[in-house]
PDB file of N, CA and C in Angstrom:
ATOM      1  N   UNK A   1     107.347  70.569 126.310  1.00  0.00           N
ATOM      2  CA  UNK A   1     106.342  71.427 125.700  1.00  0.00           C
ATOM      3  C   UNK A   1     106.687  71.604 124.220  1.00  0.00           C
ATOM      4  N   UNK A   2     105.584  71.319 123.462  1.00  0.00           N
ATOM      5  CA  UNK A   2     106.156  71.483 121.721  1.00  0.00           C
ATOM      6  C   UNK A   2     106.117  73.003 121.397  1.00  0.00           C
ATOM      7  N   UNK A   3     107.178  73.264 120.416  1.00  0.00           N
ATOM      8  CA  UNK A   3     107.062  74.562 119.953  1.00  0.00           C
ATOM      9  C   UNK A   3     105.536  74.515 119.120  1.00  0.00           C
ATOM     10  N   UNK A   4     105.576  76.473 119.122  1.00  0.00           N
ATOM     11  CA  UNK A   4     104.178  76.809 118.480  1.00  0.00           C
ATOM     12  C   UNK A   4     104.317  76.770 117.100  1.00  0.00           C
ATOM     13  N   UNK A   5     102.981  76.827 116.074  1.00  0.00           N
ATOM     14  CA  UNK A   5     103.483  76.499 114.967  1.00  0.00           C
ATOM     15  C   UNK A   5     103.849  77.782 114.524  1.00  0.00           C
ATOM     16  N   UNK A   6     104.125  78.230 113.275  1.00  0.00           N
ATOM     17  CA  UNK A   6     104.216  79.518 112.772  1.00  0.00           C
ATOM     18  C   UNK A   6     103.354  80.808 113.168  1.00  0.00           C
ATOM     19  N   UNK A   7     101.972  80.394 112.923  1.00  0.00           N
ATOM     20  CA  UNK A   7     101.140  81.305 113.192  1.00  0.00           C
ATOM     21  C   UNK A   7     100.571  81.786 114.429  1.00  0.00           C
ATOM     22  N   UNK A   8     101.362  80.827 115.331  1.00  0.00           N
ATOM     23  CA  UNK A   8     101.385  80.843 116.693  1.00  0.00           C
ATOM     24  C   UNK A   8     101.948  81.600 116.789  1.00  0.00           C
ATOM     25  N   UNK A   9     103.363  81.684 116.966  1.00  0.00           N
ATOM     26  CA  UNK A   9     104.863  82.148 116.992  1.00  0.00           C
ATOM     27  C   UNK A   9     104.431  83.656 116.557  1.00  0.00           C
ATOM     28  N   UNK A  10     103.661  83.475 115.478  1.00  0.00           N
ATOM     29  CA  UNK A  10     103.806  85.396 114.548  1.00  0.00           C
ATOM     30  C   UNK A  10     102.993  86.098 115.601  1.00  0.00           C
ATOM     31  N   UNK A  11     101.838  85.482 116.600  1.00  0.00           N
ATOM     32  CA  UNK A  11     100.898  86.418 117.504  1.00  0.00           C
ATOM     33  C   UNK A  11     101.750  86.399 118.359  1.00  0.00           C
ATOM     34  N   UNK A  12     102.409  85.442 118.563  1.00  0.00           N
ATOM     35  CA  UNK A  12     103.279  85.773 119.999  1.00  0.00           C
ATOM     36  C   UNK A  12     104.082  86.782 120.105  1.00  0.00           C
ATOM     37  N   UNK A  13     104.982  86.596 118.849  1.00  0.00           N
ATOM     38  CA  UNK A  13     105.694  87.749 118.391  1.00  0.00           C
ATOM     39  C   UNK A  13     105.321  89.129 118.661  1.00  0.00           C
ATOM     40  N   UNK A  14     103.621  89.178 118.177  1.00  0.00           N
ATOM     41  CA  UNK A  14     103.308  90.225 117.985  1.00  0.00           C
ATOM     42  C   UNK A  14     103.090  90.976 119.113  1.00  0.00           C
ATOM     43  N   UNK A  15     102.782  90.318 119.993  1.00  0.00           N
ATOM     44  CA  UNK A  15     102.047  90.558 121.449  1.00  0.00           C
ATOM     45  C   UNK A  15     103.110  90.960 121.976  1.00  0.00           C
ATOM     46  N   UNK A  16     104.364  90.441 121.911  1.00  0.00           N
ATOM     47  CA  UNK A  16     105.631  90.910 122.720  1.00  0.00           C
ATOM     48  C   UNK A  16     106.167  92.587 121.917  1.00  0.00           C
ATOM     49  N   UNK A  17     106.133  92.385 121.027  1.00  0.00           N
ATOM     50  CA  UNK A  17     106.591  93.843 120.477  1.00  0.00           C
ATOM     51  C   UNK A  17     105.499  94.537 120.563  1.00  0.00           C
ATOM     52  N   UNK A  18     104.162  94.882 120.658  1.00  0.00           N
ATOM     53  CA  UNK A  18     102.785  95.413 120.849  1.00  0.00           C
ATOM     54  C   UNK A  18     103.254  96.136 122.632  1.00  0.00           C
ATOM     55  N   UNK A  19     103.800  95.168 123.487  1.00  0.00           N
ATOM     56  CA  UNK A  19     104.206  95.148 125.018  1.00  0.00           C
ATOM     57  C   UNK A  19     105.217  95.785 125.306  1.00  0.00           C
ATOM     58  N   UNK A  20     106.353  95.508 124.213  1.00  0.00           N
ATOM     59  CA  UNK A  20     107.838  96.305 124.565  1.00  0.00           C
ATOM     60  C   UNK A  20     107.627  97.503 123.558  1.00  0.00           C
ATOM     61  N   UNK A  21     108.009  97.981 122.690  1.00  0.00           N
ATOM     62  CA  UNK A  21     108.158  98.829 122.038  1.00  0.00           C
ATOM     63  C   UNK A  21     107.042  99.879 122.573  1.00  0.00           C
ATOM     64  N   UNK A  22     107.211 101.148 122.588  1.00  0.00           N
ATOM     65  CA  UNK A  22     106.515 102.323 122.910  1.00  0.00           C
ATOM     66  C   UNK A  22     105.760 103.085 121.444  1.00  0.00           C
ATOM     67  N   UNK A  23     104.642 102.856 121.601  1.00  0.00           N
ATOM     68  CA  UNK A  23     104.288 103.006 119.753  1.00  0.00           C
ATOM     69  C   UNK A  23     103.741 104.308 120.031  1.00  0.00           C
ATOM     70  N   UNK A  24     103.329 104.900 121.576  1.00  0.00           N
ATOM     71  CA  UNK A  24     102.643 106.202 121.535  1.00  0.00           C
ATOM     72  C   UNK A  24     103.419 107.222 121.687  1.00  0.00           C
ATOM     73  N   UNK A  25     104.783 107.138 121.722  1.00  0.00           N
ATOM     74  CA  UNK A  25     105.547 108.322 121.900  1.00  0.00           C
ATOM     75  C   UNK A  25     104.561 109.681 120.839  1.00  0.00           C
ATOM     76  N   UNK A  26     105.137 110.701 120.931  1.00  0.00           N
ATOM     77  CA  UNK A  26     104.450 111.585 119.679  1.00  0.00           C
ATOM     78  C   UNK A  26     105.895 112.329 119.218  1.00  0.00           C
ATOM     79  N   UNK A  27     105.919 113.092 118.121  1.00  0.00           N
ATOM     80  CA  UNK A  27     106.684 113.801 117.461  1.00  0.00           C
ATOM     81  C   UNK A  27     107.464 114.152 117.971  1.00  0.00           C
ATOM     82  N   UNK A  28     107.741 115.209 119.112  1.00  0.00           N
ATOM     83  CA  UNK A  28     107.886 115.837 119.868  1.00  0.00           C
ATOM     84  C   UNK A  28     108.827 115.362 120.594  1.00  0.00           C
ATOM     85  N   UNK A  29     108.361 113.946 120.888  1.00  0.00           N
ATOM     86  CA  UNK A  29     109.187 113.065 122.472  1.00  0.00           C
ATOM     87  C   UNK A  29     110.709 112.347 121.455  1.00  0.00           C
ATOM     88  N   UNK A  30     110.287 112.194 120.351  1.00  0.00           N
ATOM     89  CA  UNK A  30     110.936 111.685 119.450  1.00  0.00           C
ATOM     90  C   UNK A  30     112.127 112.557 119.194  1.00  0.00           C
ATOM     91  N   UNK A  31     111.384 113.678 118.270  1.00  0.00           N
ATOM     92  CA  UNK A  31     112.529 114.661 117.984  1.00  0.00           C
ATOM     93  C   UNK A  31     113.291 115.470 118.787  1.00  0.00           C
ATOM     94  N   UNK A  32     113.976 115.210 120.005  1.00  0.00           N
ATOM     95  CA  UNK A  32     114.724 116.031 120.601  1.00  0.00           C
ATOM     96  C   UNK A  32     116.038 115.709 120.849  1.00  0.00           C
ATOM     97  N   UNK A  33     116.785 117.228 120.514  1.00  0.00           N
ATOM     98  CA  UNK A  33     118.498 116.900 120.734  1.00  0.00           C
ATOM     99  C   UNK A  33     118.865 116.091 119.208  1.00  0.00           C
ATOM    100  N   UNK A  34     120.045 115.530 119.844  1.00  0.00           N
ATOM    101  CA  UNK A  34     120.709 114.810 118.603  1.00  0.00           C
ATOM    102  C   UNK A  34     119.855 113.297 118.256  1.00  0.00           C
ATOM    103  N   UNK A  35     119.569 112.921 117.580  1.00  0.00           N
ATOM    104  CA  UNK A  35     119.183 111.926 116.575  1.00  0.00           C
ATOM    105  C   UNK A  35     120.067 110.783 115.968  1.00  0.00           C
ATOM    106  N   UNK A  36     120.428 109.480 116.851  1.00  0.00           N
ATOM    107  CA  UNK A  36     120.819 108.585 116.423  1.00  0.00           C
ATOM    108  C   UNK A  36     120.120 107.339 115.503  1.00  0.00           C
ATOM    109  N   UNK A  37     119.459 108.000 114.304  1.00  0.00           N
ATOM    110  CA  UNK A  37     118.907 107.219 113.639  1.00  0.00           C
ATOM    111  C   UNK A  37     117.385 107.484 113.464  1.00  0.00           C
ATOM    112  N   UNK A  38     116.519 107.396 113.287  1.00  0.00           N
ATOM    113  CA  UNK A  38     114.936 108.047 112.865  1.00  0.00           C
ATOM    114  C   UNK A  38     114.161 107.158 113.365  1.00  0.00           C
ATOM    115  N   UNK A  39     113.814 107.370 115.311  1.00  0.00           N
ATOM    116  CA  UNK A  39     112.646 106.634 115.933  1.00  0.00           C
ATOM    117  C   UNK A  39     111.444 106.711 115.150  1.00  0.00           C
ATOM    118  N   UNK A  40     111.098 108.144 114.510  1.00  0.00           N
ATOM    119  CA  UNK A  40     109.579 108.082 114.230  1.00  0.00           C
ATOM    120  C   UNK A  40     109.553 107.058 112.816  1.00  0.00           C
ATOM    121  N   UNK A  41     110.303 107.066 112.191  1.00  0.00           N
ATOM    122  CA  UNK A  41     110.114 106.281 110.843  1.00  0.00           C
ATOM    123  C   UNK A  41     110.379 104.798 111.011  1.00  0.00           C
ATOM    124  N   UNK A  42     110.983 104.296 111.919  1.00  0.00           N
ATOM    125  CA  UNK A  42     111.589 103.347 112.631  1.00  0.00           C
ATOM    126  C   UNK A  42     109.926 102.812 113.161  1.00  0.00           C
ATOM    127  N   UNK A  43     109.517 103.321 113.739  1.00  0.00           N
ATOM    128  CA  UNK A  43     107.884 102.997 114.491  1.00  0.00           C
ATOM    129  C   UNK A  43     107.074 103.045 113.481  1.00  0.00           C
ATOM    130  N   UNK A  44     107.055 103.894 112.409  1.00  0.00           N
ATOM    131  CA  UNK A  44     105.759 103.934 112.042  1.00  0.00           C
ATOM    132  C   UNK A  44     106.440 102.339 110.790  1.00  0.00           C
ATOM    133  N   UNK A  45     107.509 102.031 110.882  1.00  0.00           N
ATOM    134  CA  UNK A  45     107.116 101.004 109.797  1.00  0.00           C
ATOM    135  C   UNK A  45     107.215  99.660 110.367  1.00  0.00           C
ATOM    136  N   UNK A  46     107.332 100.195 111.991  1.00  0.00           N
ATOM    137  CA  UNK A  46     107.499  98.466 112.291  1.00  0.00           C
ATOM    138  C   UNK A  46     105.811  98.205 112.649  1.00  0.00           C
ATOM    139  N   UNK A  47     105.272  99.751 113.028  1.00  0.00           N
ATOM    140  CA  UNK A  47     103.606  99.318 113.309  1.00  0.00           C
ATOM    141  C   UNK A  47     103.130  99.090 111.654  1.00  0.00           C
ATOM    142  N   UNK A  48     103.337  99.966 111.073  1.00  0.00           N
ATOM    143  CA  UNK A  48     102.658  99.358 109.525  1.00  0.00           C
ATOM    144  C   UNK A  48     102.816  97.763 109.352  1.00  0.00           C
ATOM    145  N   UNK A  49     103.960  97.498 109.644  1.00  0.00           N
ATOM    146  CA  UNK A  49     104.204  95.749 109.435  1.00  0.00           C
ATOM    147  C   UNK A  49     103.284  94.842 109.921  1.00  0.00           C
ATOM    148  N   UNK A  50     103.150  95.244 111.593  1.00  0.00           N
ATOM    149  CA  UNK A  50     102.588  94.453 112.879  1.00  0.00           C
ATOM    150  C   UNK A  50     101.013  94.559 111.962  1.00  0.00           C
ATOM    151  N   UNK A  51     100.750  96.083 111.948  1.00  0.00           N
ATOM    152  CA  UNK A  51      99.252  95.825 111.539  1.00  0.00           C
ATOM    153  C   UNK A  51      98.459  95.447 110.182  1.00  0.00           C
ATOM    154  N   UNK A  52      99.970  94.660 109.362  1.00  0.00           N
ATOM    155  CA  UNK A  52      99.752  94.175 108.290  1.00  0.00           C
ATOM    156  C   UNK A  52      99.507  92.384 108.688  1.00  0.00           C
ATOM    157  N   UNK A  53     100.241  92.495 109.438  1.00  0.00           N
ATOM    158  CA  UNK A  53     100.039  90.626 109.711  1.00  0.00           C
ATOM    159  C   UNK A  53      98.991  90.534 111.119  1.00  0.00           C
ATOM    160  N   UNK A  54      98.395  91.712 111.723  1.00  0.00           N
ATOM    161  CA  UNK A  54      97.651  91.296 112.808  1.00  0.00           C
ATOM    162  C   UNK A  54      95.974  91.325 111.572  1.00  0.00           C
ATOM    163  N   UNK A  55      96.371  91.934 110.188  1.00  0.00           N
ATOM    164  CA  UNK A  55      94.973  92.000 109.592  1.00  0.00           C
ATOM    165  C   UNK A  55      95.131  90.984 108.481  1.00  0.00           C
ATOM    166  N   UNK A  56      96.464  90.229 108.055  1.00  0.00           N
ATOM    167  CA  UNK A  56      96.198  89.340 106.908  1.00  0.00           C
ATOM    168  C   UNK A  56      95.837  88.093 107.073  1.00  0.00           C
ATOM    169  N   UNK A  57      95.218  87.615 106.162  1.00  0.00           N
ATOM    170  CA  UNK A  57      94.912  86.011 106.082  1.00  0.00           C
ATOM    171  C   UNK A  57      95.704  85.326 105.653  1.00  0.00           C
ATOM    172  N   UNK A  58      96.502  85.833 105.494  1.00  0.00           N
ATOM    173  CA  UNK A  58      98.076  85.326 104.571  1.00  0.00           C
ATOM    174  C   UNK A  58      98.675  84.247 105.997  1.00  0.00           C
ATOM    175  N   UNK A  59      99.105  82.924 105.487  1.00  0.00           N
ATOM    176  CA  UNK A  59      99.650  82.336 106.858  1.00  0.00           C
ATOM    177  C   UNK A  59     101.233  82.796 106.660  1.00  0.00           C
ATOM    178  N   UNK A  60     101.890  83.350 107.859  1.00  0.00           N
ATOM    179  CA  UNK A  60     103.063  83.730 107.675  1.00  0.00           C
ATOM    180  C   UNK A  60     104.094  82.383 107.710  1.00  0.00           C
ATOM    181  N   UNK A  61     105.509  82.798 106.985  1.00  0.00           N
ATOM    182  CA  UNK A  61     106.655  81.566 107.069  1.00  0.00           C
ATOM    183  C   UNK A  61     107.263  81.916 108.150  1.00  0.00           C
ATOM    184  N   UNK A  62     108.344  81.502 107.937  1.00  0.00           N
ATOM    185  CA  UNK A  62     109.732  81.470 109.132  1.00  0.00           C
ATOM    186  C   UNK A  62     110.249  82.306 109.020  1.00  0.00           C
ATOM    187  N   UNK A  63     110.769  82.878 107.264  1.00  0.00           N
ATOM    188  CA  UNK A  63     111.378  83.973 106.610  1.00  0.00           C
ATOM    189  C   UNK A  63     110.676  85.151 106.922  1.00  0.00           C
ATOM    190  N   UNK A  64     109.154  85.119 107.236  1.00  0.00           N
ATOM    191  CA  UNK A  64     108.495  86.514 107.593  1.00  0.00           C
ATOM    192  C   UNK A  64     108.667  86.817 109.610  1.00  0.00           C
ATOM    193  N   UNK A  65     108.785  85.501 109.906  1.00  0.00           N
ATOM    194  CA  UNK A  65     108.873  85.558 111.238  1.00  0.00           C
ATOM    195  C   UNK A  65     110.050  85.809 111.647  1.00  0.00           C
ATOM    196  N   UNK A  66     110.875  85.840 110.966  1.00  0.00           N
ATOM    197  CA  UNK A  66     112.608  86.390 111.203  1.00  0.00           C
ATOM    198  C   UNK A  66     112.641  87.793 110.362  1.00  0.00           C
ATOM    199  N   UNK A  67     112.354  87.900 109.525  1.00  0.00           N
ATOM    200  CA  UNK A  67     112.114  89.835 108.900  1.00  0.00           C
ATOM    201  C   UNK A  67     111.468  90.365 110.350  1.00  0.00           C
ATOM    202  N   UNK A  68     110.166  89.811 110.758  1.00  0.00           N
ATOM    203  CA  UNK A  68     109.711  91.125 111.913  1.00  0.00           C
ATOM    204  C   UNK A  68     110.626  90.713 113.046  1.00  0.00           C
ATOM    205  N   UNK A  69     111.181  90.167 113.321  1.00  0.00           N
ATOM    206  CA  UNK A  69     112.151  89.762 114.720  1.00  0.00           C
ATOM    207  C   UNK A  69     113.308  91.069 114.140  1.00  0.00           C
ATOM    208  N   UNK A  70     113.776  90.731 112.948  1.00  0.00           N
ATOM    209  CA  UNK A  70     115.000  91.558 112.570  1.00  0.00           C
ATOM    210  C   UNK A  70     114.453  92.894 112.865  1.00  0.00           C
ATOM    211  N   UNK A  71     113.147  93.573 112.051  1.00  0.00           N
ATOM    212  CA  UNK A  71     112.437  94.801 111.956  1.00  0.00           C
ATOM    213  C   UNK A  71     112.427  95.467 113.730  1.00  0.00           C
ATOM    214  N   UNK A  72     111.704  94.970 114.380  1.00  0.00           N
ATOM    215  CA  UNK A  72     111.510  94.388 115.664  1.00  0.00           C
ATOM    216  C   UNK A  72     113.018  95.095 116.577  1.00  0.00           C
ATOM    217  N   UNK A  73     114.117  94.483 116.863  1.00  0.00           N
ATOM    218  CA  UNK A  73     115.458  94.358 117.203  1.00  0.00           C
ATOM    219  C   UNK A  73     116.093  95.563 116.846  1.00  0.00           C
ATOM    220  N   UNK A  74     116.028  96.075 115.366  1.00  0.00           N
ATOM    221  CA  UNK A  74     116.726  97.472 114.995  1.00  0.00           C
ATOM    222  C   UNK A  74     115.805  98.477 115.629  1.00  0.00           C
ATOM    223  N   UNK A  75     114.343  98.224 115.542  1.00  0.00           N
ATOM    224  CA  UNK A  75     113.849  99.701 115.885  1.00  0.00           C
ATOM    225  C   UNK A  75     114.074  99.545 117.477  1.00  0.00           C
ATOM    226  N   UNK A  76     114.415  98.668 118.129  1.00  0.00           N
ATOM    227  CA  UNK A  76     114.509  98.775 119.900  1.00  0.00           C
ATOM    228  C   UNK A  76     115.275  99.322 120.016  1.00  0.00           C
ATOM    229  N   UNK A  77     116.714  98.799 119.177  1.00  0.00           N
ATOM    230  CA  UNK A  77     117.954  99.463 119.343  1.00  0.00           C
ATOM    231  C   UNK A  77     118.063 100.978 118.886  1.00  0.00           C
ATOM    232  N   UNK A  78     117.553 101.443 118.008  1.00  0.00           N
ATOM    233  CA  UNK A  78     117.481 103.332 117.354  1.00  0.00           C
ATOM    234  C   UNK A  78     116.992 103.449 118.999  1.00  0.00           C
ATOM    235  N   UNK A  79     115.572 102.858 119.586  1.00  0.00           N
ATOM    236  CA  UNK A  79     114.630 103.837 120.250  1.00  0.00           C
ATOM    237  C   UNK A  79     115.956 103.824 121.469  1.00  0.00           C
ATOM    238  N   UNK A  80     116.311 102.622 122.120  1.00  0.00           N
ATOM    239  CA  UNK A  80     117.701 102.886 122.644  1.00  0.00           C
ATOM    240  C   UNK A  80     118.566 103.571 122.977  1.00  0.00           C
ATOM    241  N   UNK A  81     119.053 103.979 121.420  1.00  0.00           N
ATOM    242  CA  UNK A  81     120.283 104.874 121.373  1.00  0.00           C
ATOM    243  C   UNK A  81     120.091 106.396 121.586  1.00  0.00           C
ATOM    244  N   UNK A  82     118.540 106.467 121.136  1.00  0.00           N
ATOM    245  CA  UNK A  82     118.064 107.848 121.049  1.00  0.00           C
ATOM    246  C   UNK A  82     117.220 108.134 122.650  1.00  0.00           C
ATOM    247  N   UNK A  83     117.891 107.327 123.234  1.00  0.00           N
ATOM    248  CA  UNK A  83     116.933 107.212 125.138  1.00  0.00           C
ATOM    249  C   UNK A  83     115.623 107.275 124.960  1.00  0.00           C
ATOM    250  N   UNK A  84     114.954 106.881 124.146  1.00  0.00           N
ATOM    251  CA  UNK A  84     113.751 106.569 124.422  1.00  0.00           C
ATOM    252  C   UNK A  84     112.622 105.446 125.502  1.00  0.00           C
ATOM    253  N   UNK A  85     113.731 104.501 124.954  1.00  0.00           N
ATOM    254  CA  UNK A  85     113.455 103.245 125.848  1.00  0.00           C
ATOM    255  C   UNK A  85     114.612 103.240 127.336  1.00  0.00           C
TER     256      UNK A  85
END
């Protein structure tokens, strides 16, 4: 099976973090107890990202497809540490 091309890869991407990550938590579910790192700011910039490349015409590279993998990976791990996930 051939790999997808880039712009393949970036929806796929997207669809999997859209699936894993919990984007509806609210304030509330977020802020409680101790705080290993800032879920809500953590979410709101990995959704700002997602819904920057689910609306651009821009064709993404490799270098953008490894920034949201990286972006992606840290905010799982905060939501993680902070038992969210």
């Amino acid at each position: 099976m051939p790999k997808p091309d880039v712009s393949t890869a970036m929806v796929l991407l997207i669809t999997k973090i859209r699936a894993t990550i919990p984007f509806h938590l609210d304030e509330a579910q977020m802020c409680q107890g101790r705080c290993l790192g800032c879920s809500k700011k953590m979410l709101e910039m990995l959704d700002t990202e997602l819904g920057y490349w689910e609306s651009s015409q821009e064709k993404p590279g490799l270098v953008d497809l490894g920034e949201l993998t990286t972006l992606s990976k840290r905010t799982h791990k905060i939501l993680e540490r902070n038992k969210l996930i």
